[in-house]
Protein backbone atom coordinates (compact mmCIF):
# COMPACT_ATOMS: atom_id res chain seq x y z
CA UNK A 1 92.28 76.80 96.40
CA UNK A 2 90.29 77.23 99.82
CA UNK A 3 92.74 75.53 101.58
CA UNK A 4 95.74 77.21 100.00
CA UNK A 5 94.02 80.86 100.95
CA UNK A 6 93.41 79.45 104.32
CA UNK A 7 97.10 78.54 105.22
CA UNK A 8 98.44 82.02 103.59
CA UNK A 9 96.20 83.78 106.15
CA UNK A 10 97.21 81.50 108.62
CA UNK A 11 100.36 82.26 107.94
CA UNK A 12 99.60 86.12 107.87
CA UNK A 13 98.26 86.17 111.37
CA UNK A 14 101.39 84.02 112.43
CA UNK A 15 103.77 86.65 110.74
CA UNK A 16 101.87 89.47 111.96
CA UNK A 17 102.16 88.81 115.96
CA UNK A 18 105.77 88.63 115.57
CA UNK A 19 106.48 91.44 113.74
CA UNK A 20 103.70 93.72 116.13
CA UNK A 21 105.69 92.11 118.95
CA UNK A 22 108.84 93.46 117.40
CA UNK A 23 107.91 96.48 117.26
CA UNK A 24 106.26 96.82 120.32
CA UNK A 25 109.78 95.83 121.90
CA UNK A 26 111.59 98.56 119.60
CA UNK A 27 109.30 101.11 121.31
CA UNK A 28 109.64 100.05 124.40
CA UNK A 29 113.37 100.99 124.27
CA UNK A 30 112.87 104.05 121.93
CA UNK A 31 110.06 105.70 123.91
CA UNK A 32 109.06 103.78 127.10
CA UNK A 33 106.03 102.44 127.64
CA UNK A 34 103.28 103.73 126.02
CA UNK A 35 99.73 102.40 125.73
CA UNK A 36 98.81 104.30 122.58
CA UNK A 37 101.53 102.15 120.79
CA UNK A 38 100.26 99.04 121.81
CA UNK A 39 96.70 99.82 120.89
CA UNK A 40 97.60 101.08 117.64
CA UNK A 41 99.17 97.98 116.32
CA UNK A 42 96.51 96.01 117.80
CA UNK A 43 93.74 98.17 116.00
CA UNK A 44 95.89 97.93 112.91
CA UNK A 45 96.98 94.41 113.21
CA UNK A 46 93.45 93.34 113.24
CA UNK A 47 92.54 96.29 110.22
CA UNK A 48 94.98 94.44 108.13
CA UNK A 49 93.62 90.77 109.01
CA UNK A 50 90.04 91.38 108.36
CA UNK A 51 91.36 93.14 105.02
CA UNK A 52 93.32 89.72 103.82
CA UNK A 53 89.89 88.29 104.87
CA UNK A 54 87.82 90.30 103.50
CA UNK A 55 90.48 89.79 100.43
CA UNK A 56 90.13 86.55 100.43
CA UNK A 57 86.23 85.75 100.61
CA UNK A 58 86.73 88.10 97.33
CA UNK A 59 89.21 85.89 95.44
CA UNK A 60 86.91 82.82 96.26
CA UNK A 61 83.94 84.38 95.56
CA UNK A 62 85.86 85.17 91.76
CA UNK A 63 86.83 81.76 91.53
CA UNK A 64 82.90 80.69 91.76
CA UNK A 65 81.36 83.13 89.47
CA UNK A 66 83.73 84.11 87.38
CA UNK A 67 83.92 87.92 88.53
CA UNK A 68 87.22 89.77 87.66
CA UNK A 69 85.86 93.13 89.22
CA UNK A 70 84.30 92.91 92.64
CA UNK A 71 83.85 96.49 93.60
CA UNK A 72 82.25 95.79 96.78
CA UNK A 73 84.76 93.64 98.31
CA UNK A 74 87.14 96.35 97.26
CA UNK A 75 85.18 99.21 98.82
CA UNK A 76 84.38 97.16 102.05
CA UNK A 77 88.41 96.87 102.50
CA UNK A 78 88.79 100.41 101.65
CA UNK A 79 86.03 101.21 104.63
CA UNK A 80 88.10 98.99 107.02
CA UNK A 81 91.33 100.46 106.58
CA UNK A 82 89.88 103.59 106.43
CA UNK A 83 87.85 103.44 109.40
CA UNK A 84 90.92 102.28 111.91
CA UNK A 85 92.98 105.14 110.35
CA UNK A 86 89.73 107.54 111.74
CA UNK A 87 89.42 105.92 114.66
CA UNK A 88 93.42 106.42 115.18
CA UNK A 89 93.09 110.18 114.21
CA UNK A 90 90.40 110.95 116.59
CA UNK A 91 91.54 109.31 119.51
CA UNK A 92 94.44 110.16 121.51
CA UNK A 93 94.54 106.93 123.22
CA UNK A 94 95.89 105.14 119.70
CA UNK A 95 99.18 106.27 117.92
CA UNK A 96 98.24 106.64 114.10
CA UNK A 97 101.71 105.68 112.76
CA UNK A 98 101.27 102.11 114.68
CA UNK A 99 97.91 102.08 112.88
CA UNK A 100 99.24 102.11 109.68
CA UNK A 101 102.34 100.50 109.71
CA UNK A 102 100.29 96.62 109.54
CA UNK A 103 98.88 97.60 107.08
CA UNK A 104 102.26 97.46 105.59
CA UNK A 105 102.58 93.63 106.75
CA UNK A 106 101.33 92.09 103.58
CA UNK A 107 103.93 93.44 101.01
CA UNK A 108 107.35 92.47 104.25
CA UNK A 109 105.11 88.98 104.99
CA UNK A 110 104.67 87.61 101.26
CA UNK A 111 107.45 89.27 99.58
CA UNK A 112 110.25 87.80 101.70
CA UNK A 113 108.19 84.88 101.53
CA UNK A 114 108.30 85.15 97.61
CA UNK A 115 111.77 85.54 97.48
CA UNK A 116 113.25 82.83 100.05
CA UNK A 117 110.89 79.78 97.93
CA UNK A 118 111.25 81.51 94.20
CA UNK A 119 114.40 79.64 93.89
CA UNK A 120 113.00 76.42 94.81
């Protein structure tokens, strides 16, 4: 189980360069270079990794005790996500929408994964 959560996290991080370094591309051409693009999806790229993280320490910890509600892993991820989306706000040196949109990652990364080995 440890191992399996490991790899899909792995996997995640894989995943999650590519598609920041697509986008980073795709906004090179839209808009130019811009800074405030490239430190949003890095603030948001790493957001979304320490949420699977933090998502994941919850599912093992379930699997050891027998939890099925874990409010404070839950709350801790909301704080993280949270938190870059503030820190995006309030600075003017991060784009917000770059923030977000890893945080988005997780539903593109696993569903397409879903759906190309469902069949098998």
């Amino acid at each position: 189980m440890q191992e399996d959560l490991h790899q899909e996290l792995k996997f995640a991080v894989i995943c999650t360069s590519i598609l920041d370094l697509i986008l980073w591309i795709a906004s090179l051409f839209l808009a130019g270079f811009r800074m405030s693009v490239l430190s949003g999806l890095l603030l948001g790229s790493f957001g979304m990794i320490l949420n699977l993280f933090l998502l994941r320490r919850t599912i093992l910890n379930a699997v050891r005790s027998g939890k099925t509600k874990d409010w404070t892993g839950y709350l801790l991820r909301c704080l993280v996500a949270s938190v870059a989306i503030m820190i995006s706000l309030l600075s003017d040196d991060v784009n917000t929408l770059t923030v977000v949109l890893p945080f988005l990652y997780p539903k593109l990364i696993f569903g397409v994964f879903y759906l190309k080995f469902k069949n098998k």
